[in-house]
N, C-alpha and C. Protein backbone atom coordinates (compact mmCIF):
# COMPACT_ATOMS: atom_id res chain seq x y z
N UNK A 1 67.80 42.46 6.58
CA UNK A 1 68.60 42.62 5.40
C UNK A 1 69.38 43.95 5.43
N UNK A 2 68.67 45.17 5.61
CA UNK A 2 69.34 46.40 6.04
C UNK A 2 70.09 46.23 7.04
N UNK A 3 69.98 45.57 8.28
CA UNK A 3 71.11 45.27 9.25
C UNK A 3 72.36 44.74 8.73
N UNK A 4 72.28 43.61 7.58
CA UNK A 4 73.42 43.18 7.31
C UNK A 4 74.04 43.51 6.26
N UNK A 5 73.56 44.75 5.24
CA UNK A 5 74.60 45.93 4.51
C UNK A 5 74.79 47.00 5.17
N UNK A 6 74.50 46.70 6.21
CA UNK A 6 74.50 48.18 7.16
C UNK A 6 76.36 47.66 7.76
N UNK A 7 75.82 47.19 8.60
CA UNK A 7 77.48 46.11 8.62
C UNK A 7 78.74 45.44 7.79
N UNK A 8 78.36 45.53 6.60
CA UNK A 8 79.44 44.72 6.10
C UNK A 8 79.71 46.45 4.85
N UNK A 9 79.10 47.24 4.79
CA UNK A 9 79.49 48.53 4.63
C UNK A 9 80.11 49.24 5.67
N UNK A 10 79.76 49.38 6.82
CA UNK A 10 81.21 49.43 7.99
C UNK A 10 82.04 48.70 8.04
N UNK A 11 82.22 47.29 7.99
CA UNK A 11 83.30 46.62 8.05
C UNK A 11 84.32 47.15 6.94
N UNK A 12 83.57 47.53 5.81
CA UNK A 12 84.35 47.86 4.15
C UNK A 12 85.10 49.42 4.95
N UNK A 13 84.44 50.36 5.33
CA UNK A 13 85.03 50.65 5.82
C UNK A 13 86.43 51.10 7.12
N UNK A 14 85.96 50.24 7.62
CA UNK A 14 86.94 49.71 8.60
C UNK A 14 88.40 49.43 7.78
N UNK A 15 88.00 48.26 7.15
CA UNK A 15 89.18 47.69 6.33
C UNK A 15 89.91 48.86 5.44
N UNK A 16 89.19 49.97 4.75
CA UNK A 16 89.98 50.71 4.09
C UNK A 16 91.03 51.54 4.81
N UNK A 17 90.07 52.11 6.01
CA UNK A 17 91.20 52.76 6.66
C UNK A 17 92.43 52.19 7.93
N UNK A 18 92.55 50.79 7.74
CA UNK A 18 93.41 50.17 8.18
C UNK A 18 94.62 50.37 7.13
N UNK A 19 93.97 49.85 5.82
CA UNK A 19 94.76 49.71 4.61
C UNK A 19 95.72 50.95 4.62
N UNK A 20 95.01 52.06 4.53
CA UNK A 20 95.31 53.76 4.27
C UNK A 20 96.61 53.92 5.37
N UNK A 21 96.02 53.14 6.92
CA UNK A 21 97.22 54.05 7.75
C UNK A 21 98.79 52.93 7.36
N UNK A 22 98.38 51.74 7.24
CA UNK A 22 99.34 50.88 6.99
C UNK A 22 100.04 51.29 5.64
N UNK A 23 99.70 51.70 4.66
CA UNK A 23 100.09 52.74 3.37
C UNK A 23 100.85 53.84 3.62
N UNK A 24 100.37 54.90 4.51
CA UNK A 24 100.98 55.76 5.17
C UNK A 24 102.09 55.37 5.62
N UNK A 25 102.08 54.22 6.73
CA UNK A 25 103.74 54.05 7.41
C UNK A 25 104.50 53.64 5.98
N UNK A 26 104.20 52.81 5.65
CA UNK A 26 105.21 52.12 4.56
C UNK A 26 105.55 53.58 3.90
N UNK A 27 104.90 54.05 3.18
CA UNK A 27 105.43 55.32 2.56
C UNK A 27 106.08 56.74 2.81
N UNK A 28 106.06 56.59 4.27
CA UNK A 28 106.88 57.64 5.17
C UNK A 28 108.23 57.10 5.42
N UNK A 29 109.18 57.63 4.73
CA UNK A 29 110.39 57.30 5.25
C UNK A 29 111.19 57.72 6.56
N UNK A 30 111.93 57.39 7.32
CA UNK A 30 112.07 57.80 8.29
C UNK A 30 113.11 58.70 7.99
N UNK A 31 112.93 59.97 9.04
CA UNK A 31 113.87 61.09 8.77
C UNK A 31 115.60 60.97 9.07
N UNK A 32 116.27 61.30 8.25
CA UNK A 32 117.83 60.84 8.43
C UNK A 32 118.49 62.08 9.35
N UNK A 33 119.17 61.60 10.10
CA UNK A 33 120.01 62.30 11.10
C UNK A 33 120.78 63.33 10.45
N UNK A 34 120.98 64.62 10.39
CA UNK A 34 121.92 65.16 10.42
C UNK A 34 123.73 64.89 10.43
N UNK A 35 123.44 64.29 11.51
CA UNK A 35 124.75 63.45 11.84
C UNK A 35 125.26 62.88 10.97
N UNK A 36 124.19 61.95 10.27
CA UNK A 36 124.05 61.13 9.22
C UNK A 36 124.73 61.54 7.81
N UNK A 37 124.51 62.65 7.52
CA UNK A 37 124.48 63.44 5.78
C UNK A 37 125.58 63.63 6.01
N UNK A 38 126.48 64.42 7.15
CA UNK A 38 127.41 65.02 7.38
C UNK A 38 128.22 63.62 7.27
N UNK A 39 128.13 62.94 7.66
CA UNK A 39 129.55 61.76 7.37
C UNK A 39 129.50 61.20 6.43
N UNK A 40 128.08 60.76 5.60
CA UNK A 40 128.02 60.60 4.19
C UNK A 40 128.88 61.61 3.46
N UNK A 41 128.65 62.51 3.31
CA UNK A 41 129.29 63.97 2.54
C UNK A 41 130.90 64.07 2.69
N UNK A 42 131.53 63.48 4.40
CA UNK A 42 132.65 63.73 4.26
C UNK A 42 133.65 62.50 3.91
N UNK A 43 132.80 61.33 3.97
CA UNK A 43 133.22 60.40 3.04
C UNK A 43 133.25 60.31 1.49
N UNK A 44 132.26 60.92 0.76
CA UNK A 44 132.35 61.39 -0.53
C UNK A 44 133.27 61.76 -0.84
N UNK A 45 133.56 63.30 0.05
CA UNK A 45 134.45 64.20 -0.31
C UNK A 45 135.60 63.81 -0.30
N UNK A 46 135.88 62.76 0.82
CA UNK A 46 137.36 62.32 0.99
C UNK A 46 137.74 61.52 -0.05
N UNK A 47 136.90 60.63 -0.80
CA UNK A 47 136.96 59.98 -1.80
C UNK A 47 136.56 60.30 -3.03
N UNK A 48 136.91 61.72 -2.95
CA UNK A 48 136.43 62.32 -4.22
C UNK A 48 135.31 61.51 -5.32
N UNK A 49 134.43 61.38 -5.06
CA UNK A 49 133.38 60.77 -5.66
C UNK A 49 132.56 61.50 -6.51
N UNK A 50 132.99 63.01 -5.92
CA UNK A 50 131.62 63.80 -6.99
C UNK A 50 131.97 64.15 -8.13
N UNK A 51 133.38 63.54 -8.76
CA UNK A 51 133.50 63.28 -9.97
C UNK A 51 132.64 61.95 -11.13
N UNK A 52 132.26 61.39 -9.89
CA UNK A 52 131.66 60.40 -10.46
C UNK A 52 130.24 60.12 -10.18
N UNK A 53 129.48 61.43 -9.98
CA UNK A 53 128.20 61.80 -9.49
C UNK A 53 127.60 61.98 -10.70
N UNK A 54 126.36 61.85 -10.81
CA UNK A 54 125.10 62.22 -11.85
C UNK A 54 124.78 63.60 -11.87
N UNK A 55 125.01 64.28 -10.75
CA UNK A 55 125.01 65.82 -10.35
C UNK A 55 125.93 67.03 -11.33
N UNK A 56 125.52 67.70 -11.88
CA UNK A 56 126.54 68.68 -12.15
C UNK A 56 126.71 69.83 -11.20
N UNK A 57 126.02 70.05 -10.42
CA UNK A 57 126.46 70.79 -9.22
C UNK A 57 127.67 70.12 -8.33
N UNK A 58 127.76 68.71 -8.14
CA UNK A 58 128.50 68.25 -8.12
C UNK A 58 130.12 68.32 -8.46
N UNK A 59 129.54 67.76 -9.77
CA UNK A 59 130.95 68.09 -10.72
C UNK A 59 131.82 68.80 -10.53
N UNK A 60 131.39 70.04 -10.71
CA UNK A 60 131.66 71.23 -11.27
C UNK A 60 132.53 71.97 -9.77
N UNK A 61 131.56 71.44 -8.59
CA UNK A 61 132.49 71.67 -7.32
C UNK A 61 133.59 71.30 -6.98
N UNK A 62 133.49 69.99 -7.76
CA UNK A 62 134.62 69.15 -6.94
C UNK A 62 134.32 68.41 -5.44
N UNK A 63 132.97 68.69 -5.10
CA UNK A 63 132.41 67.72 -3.42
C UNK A 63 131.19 67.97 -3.91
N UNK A 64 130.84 66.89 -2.73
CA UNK A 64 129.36 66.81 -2.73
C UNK A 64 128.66 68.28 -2.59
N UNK A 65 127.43 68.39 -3.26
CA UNK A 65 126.32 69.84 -3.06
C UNK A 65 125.31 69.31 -3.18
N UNK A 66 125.28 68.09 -2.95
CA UNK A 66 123.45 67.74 -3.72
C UNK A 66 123.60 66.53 -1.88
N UNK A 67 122.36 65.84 -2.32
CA UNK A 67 122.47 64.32 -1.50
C UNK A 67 123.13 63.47 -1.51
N UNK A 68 124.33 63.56 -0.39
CA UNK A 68 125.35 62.68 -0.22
C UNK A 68 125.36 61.04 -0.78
N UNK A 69 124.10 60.55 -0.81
CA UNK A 69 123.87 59.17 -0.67
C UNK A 69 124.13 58.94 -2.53
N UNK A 70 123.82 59.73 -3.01
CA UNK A 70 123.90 60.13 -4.57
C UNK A 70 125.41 60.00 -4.95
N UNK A 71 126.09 60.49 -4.33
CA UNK A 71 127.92 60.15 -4.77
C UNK A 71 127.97 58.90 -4.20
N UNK A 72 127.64 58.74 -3.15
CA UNK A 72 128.17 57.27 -2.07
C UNK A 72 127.56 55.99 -3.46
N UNK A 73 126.62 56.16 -3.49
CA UNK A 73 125.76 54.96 -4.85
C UNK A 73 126.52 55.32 -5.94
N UNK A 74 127.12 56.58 -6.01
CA UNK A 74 127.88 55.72 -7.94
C UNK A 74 129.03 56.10 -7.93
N UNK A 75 129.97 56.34 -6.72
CA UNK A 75 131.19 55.97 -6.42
C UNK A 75 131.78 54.79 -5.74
N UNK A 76 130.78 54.46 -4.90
CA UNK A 76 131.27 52.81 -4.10
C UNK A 76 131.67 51.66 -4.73
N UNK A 77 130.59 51.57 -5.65
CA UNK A 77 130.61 50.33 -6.26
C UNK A 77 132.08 50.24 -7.40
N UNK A 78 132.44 51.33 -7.55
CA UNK A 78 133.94 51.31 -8.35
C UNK A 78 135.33 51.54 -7.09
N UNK A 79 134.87 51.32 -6.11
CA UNK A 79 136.11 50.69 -5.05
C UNK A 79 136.00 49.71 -4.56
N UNK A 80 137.57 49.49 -4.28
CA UNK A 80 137.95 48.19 -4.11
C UNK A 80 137.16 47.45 -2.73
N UNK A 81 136.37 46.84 -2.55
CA UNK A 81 135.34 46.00 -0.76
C UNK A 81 136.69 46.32 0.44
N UNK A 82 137.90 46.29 0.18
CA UNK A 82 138.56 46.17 1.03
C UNK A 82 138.98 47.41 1.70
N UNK A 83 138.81 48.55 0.78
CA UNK A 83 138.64 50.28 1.23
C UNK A 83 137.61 50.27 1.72
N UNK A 84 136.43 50.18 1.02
CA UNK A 84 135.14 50.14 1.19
C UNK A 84 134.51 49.94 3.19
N UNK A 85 135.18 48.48 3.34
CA UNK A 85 135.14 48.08 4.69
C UNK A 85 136.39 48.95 5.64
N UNK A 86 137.14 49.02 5.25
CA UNK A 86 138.12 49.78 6.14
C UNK A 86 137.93 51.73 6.51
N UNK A 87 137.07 51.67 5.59
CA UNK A 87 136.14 53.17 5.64
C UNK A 87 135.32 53.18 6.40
N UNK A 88 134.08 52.14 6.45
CA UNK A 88 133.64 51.97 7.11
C UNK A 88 133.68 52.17 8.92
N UNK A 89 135.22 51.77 9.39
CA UNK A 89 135.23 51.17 10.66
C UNK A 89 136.16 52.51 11.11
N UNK A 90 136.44 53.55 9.93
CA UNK A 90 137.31 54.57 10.05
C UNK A 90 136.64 56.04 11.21
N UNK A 91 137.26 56.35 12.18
CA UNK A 91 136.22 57.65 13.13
C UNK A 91 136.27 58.29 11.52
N UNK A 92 135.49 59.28 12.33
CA UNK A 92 135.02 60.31 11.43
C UNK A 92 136.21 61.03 12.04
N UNK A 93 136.67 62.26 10.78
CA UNK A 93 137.34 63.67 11.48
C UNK A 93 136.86 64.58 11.73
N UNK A 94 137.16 65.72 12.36
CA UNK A 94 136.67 66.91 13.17
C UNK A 94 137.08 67.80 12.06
N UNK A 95 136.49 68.88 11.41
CA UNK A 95 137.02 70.14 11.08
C UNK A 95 137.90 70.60 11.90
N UNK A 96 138.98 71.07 11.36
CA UNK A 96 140.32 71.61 11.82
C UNK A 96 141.17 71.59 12.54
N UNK A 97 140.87 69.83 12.25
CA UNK A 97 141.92 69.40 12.97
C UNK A 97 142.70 68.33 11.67
């Protein structure tokens, strides 16, 4: 009888910390590129969006200062899909040029 709560109290444990690491991945987001923010940000900016940001750091700049993805979500959806996609497929520009 002790053999078989001895076991199915390891198994309980077993199972929790499967649960825990599988919790862990799901809840770790994966880290965003650099690369990444920077073309978010200069798409904002080009589309002046941080007028239409939740941010008052924002605002008040006139470009993005906060998390790019923050102008991109409540400026996109008030342009037209057909900018939208043609932005998309647009290079990025170089500073000073």
């Amino acid at each position: 009888m002790k053999d078989a709560r001895h076991r199915i109290h390891e198994l309980a444990h077993r199972v929790i910390d499967a649960a825990e690491a599988i919790a862990k991945r799901i809840a770790t987001p994966a880290p965003v590129q650099p690369q990444v923010i920077t073309l978010r940000r200069q798409m904002a900016n080009r589309l002046g969006l941080s007028q239409f940001c939740a941010s008052n750091r924002c605002r008040r700049a006139r470009c993005c200062r906060g998390e790019p993805l923050d102008c991109l979500h409540a400026g996109l959806p008030l342009l037209p899909p057909a900018l939208v996609e043609r932005l998309k497929m647009a290079k990025p520009r170089r500073r000073g040029k």
